[in-house]
N, C-alpha and C. Protein backbone atom coordinates (compact mmCIF):
# COMPACT_ATOMS: atom_id res chain seq x y z
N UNK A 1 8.23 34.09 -74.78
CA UNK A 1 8.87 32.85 -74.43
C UNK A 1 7.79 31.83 -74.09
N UNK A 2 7.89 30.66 -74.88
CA UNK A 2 7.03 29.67 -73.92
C UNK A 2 7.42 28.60 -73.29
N UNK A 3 6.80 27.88 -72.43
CA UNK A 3 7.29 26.85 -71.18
C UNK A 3 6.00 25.61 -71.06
N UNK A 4 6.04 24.64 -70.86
CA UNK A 4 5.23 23.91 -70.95
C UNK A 4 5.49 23.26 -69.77
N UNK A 5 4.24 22.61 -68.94
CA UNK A 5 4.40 21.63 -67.78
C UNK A 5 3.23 20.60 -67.78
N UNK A 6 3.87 19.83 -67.35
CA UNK A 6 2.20 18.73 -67.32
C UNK A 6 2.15 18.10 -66.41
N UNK A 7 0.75 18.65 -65.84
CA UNK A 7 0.15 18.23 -64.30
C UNK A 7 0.19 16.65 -64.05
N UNK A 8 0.53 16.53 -63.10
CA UNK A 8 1.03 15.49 -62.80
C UNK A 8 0.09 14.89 -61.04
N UNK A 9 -0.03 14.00 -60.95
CA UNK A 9 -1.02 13.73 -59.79
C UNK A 9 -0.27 14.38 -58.37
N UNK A 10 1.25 14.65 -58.24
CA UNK A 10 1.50 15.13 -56.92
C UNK A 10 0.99 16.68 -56.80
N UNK A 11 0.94 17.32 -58.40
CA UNK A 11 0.27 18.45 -58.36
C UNK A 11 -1.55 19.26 -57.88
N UNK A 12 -2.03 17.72 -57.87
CA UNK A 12 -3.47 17.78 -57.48
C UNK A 12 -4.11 18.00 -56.01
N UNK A 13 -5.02 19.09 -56.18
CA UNK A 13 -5.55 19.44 -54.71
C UNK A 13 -6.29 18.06 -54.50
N UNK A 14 -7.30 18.13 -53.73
CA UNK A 14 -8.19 16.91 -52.53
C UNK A 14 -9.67 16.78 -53.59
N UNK A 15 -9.51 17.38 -54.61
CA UNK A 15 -11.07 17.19 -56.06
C UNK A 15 -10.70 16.77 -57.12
N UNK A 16 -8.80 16.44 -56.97
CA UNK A 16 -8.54 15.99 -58.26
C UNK A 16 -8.19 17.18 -59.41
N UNK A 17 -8.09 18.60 -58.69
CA UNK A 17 -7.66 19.71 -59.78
C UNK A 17 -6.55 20.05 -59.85
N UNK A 18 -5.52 20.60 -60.36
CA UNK A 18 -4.89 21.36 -60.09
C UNK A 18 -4.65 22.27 -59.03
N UNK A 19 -3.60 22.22 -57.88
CA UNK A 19 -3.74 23.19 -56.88
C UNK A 19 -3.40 24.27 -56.93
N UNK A 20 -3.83 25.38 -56.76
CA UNK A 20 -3.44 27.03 -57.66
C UNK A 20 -2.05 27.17 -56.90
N UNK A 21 -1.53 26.71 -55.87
CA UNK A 21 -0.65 27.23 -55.15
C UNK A 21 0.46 26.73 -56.31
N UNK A 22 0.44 25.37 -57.07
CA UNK A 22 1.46 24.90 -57.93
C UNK A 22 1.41 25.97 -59.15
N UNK A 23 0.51 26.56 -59.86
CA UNK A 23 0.37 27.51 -60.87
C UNK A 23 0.53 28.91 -60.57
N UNK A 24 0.92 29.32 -59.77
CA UNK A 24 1.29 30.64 -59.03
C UNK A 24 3.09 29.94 -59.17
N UNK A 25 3.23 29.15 -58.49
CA UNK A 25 4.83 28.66 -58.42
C UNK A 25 5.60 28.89 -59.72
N UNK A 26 4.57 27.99 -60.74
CA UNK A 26 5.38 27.71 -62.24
C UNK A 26 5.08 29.16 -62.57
N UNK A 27 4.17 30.20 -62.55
CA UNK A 27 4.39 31.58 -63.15
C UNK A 27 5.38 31.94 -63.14
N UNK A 28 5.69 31.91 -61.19
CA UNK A 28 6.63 32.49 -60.98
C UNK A 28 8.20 32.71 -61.39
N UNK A 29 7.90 30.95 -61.40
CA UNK A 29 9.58 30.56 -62.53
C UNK A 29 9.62 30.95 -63.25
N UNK A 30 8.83 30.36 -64.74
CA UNK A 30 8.77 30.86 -66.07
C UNK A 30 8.83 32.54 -66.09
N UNK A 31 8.27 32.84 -65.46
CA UNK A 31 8.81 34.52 -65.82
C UNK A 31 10.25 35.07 -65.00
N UNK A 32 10.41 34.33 -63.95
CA UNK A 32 12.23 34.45 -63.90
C UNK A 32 12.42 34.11 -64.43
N UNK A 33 12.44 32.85 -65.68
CA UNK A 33 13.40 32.59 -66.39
C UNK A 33 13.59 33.34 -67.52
N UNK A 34 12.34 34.15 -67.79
CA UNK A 34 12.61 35.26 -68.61
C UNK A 34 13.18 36.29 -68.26
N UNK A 35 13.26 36.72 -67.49
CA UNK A 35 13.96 38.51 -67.27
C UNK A 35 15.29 37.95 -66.59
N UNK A 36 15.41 36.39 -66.33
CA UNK A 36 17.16 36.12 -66.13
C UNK A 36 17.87 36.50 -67.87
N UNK A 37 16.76 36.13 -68.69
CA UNK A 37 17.35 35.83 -69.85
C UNK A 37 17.82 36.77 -70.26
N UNK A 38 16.43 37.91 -70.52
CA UNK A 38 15.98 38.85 -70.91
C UNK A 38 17.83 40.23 -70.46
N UNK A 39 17.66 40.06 -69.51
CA UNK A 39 18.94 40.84 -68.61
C UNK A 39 19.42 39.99 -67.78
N UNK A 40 20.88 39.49 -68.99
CA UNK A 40 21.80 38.72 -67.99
C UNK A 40 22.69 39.25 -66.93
N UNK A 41 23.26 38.72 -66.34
CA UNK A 41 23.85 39.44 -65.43
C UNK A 41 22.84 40.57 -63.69
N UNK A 42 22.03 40.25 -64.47
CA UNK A 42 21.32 41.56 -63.60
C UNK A 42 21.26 40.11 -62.22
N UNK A 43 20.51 40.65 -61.28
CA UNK A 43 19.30 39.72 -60.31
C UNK A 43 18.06 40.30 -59.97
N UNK A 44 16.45 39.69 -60.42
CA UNK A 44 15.99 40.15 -59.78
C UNK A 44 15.27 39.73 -59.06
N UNK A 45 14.33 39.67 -58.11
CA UNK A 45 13.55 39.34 -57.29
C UNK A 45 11.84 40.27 -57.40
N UNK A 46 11.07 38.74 -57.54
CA UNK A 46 9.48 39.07 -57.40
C UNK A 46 8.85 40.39 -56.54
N UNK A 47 8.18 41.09 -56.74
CA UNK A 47 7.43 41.71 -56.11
C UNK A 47 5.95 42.10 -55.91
N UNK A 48 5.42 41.64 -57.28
CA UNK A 48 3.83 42.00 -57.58
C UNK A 48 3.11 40.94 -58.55
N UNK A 49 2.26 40.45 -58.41
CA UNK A 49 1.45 39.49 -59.26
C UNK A 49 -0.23 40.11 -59.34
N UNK A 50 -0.08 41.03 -60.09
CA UNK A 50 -1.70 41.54 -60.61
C UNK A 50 -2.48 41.32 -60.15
N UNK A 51 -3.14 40.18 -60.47
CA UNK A 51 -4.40 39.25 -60.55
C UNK A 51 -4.38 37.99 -60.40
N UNK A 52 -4.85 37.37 -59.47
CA UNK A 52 -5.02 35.68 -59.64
C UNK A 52 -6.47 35.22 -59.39
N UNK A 53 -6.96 34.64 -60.79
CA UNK A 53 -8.47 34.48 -60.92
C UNK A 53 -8.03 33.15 -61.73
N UNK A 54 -8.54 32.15 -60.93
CA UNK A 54 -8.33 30.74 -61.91
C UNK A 54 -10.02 30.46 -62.92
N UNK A 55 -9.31 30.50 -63.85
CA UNK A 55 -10.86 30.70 -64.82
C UNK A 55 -11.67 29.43 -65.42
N UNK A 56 -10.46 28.63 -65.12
CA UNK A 56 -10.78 27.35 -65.56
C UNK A 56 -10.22 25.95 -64.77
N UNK A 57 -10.75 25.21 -64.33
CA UNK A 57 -10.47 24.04 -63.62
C UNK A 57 -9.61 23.08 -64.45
N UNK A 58 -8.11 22.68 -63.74
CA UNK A 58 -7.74 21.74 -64.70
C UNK A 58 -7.37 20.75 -64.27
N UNK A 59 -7.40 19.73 -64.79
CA UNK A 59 -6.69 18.13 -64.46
C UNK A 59 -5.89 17.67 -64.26
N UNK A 60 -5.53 16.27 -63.75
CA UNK A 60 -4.00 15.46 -64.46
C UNK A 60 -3.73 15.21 -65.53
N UNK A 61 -2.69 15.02 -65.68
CA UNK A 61 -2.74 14.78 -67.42
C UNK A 61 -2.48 16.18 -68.30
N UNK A 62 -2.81 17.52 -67.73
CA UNK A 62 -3.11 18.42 -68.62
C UNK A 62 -1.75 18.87 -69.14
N UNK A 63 -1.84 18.73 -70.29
CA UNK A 63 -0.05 19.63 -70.50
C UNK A 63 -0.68 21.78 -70.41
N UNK A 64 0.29 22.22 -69.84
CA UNK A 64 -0.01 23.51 -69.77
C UNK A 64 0.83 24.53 -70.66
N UNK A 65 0.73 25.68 -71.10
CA UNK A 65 1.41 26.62 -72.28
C UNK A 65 1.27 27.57 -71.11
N UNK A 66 3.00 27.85 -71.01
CA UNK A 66 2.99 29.37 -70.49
C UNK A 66 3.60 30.11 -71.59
N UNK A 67 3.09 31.83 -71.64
CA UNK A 67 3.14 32.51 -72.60
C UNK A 67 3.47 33.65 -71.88
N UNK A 68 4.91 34.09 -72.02
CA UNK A 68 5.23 34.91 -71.34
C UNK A 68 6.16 36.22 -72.24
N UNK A 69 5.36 37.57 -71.77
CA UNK A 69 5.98 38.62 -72.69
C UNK A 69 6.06 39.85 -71.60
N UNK A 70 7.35 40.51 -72.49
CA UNK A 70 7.47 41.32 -71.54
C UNK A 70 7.00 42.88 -71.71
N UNK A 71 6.10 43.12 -70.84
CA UNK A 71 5.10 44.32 -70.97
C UNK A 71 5.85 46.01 -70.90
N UNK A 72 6.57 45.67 -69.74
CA UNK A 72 7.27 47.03 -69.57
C UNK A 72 8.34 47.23 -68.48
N UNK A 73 9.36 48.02 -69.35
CA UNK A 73 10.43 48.31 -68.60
C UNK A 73 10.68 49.71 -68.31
N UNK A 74 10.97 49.46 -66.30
CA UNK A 74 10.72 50.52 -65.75
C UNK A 74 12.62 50.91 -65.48
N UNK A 75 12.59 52.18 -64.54
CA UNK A 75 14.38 52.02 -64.30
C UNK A 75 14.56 51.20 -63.60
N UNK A 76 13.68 50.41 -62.20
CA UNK A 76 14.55 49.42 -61.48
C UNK A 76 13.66 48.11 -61.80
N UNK A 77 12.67 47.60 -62.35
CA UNK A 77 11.71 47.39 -62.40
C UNK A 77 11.36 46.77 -63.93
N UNK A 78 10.74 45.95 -64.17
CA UNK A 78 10.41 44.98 -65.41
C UNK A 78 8.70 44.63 -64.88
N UNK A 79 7.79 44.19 -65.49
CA UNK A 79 6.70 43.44 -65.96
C UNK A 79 6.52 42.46 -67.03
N UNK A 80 5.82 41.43 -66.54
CA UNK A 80 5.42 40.55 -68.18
C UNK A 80 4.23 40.28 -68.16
N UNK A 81 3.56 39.61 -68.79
CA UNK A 81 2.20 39.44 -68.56
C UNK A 81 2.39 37.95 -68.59
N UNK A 82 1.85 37.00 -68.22
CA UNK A 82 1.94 35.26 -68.15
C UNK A 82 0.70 34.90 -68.53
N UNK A 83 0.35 34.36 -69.56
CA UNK A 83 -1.02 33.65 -70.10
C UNK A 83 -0.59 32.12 -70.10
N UNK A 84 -1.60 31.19 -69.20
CA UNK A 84 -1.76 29.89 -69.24
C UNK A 84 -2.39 29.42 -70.00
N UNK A 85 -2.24 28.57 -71.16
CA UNK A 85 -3.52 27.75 -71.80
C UNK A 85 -3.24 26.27 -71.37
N UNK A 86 -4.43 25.48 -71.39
CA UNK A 86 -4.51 24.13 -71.43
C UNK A 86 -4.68 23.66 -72.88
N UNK A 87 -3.75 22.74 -73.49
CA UNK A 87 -3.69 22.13 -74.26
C UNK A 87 -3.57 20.67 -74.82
N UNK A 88 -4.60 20.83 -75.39
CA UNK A 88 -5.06 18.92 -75.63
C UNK A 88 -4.00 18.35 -76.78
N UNK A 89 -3.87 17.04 -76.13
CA UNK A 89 -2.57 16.62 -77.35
C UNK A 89 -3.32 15.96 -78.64
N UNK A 90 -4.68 15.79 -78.82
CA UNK A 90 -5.20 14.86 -79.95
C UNK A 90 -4.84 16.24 -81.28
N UNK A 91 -5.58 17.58 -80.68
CA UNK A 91 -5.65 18.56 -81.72
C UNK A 91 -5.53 19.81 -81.55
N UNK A 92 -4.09 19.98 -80.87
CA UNK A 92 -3.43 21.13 -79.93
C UNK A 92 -4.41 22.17 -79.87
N UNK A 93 -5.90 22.21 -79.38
CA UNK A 93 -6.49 22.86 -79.02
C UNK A 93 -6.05 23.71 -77.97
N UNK A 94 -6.24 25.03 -78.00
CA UNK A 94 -5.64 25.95 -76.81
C UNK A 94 -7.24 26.79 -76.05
N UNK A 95 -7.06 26.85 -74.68
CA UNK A 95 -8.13 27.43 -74.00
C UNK A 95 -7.17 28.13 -73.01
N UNK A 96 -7.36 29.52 -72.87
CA UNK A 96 -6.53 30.16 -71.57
C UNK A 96 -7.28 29.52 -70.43
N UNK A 97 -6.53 29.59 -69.37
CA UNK A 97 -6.87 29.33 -68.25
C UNK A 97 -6.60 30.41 -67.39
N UNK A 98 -5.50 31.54 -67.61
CA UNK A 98 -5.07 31.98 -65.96
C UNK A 98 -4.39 33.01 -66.86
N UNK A 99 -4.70 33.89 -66.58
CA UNK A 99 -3.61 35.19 -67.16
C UNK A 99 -3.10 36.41 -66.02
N UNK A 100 -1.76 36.88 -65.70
CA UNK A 100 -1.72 37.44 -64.57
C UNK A 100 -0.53 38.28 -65.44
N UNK A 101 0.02 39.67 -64.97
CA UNK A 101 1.21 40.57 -64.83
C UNK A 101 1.90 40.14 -63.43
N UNK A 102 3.18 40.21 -63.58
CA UNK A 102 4.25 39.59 -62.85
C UNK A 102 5.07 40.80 -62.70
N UNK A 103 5.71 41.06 -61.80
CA UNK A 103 6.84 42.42 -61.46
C UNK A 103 7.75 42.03 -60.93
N UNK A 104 8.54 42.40 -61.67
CA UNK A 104 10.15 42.18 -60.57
C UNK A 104 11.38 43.79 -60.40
N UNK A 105 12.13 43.13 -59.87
CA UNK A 105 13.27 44.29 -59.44
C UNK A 105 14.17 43.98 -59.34
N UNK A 106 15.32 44.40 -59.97
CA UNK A 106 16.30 44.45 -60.04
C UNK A 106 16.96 44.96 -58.66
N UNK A 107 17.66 43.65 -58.03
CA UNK A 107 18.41 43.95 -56.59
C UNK A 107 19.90 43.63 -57.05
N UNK A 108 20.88 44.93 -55.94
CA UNK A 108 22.50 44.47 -56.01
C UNK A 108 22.40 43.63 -54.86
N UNK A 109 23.86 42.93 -54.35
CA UNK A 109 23.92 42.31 -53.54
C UNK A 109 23.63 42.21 -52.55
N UNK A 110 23.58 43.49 -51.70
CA UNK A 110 22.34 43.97 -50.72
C UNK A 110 21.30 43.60 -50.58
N UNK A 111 20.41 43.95 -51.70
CA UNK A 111 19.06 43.19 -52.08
C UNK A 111 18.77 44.90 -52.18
N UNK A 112 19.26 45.68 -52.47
CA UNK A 112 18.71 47.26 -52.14
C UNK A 112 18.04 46.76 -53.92
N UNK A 113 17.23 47.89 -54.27
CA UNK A 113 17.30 48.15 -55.81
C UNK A 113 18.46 49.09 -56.80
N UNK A 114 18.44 48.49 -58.22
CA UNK A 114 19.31 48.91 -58.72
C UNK A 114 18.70 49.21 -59.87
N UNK A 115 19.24 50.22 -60.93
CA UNK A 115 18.75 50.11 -62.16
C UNK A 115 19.15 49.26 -63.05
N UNK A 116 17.81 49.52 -63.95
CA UNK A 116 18.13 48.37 -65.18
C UNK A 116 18.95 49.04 -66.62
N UNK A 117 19.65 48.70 -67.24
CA UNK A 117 20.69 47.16 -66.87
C UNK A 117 21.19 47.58 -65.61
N UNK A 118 21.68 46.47 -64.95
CA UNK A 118 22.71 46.10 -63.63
C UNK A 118 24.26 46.67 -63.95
């Protein structure tokens, strides 16, 4: 699935970059919005984010590519992997920036875990 966002100046830390706390956020969505998709009906809720190593500094202005697939399905439990690129609009050049695995879980109304499907 992909998702696009473009940094926008309320998104900028105090150097003018991108603040990682906003790119941790949009992961987070974009890959709920996949495993809402992915398994309707279900609910699940975040639990694990791999790795967060920002590899590349980015700007205002930047439009961003999220690239989101889904790695593996467990019984209560899903993964995707989320790859960021920055992409220039003159000559849709792509450079990753941020690549992380994302985990979620499938909760009933409780919030206990449930298996997948719901």
């Amino acid at each position: 699935m992909e998702n696009f966002k473009l940094v926008l100046p309320e998104h900028l830390n105090h150097y003018g970059f991108l603040f990682g706390g906003n790119l941790l956020k949009w992961i987070d969505e974009v890959s709920y919005i996949a495993v809402t998709l992915d398994f309707p009906g279900c609910n699940f809720v975040t639990v694990a984010m791999d790795r967060v190593e920002f590899r590349k500094s980015i700007r205002g202005g930047t439009i961003l590519r999220f690239e989101t697939t889904k790695k593996r399905v467990g019984r209560t439990s899903v993964e995707y992997t989320v790859q960021v690129f920055t992409e220039k609009i003159e000559n849709r050049e792509r450079v990753m920036a941020f690549s992380t695995n994302i985990t979620f879980v499938a909760v009933d109304e409780e919030g206990s875990k449930t298996p997948i499907p719901c």
